[in-house]
Protein backbone atom coordinates (compact mmCIF):
# COMPACT_ATOMS: atom_id res chain seq x y z
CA UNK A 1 -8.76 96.32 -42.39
CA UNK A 2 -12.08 93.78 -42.96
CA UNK A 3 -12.57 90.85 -41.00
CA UNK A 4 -15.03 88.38 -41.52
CA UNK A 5 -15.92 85.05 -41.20
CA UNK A 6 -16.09 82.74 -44.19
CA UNK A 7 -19.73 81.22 -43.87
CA UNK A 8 -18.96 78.23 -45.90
CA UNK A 9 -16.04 76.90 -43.50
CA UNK A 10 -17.77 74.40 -41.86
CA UNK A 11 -20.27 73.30 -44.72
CA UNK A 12 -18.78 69.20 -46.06
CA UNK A 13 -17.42 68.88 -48.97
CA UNK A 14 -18.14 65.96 -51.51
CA UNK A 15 -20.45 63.89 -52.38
CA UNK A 16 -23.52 62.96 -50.38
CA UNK A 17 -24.51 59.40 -50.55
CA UNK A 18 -27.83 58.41 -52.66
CA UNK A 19 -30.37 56.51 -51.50
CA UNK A 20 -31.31 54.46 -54.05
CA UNK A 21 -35.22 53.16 -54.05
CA UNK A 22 -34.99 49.31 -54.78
CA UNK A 23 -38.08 47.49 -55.70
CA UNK A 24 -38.69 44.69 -53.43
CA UNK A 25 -37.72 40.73 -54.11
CA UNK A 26 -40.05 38.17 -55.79
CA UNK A 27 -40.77 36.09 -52.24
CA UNK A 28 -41.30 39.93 -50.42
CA UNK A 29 -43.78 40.80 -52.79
CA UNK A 30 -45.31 37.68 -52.92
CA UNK A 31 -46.23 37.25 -49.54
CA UNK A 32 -47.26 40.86 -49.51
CA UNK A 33 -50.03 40.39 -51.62
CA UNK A 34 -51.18 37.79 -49.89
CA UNK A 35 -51.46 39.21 -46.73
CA UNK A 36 -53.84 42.55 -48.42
CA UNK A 37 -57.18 41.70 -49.76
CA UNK A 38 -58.72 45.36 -50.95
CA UNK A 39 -57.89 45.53 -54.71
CA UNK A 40 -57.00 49.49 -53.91
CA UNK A 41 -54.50 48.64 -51.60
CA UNK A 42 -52.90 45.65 -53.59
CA UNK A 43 -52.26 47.69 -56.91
CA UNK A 44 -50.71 50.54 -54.50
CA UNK A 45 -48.67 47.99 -52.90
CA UNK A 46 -47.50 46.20 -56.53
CA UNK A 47 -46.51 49.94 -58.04
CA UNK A 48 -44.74 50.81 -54.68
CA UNK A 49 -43.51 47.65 -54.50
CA UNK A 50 -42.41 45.92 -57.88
CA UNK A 51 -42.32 49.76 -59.29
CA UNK A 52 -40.41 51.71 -56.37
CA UNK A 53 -43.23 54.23 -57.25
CA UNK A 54 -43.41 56.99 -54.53
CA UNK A 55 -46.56 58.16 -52.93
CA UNK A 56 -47.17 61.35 -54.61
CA UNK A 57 -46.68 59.58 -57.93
CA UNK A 58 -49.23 57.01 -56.90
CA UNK A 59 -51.64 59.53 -56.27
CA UNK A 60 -51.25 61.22 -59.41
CA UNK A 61 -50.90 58.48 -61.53
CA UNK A 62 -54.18 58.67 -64.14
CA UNK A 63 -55.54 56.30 -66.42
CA UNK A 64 -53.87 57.43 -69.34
CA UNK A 65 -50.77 56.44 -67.81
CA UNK A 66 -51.93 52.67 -68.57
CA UNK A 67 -51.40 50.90 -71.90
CA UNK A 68 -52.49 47.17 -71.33
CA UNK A 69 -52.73 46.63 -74.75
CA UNK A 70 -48.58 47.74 -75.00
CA UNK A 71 -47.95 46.05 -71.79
CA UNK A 72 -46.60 49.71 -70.50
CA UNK A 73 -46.83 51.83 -67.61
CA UNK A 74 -46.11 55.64 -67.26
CA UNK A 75 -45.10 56.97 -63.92
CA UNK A 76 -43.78 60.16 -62.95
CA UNK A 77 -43.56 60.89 -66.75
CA UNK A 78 -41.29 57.20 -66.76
CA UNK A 79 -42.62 54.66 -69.24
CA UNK A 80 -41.56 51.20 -68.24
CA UNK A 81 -43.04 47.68 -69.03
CA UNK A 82 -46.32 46.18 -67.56
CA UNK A 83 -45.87 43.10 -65.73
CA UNK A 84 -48.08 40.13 -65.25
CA UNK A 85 -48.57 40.79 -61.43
CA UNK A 86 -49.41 44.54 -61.63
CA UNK A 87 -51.29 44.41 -64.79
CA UNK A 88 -53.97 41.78 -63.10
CA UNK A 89 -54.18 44.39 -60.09
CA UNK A 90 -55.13 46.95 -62.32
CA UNK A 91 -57.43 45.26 -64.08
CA UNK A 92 -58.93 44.00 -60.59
CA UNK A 93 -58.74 47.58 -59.63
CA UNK A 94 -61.29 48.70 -62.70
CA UNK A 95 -63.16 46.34 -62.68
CA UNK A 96 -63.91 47.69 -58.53
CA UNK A 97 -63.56 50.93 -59.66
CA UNK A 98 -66.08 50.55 -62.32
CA UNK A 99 -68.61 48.49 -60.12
CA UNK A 100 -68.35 51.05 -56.99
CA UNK A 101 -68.57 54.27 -59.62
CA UNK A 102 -69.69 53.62 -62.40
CA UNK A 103 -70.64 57.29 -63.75
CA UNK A 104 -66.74 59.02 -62.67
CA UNK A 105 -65.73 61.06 -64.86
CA UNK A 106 -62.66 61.45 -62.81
CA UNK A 107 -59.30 60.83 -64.98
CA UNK A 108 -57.15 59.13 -61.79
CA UNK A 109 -56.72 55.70 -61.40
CA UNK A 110 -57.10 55.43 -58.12
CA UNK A 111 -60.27 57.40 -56.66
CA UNK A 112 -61.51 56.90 -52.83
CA UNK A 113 -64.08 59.20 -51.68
CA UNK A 114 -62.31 62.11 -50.58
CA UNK A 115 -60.78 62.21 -54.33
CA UNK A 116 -61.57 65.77 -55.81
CA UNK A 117 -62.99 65.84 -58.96
């Protein structure tokens, strides 16, 4: 005679609820902008924000991912359109980029010091 215990006896069965990332409301965003004056931090907070772009894909997010001539944004290997809001913070975002390191070769959009490469 075998006895054993089943190990999946206790585990739930059905479906686990989703949490859904939800980009953020028109007045929300608004007056976050406002209150962040680094052009770094605002284009972080318009893809996290108007996006639902996660961290990781923030970080890894490179400047081919940008089309402003197409009005279209790759991230996370998603292509979505460019909107007015986030478009100007990138373009803020070069044009700091470009005047605080000029000679990077680096192939990220967003660099900081500690950036390898």
């Amino acid at each position: 005679m075998t006895i054993f215990r089943d190990p999946a006896a206790r585990l739930p069965v059905g479906e686990h609820p989703r949490n859904i990332i939800l980009p953020l409301h028109d007045d929300d965003i608004d007056q976050a902008v406002k209150a962040v004056r680094n052009p770094r931090d605002r284009l972080v907070l318009a893809l996290a924000a108007i996006h639902a772009a996660r961290p990781k894909a923030i970080r890894e997010l490179q400047l081919d991912d940008i089309n402003l001539g197409n009005r279209r944004l790759t991230i996370a290997d998603r292509t979505r359109p460019l909107d007015d809001l986030t478009r100007q913070m990138i373009l803020d975002w070069l044009t700091c980029r470009h005047t605080r390191w000029p000679d990077t070769a680096s192939p990220y959009l967003i660099i900081i010091l500690r950036t390898k490469r």
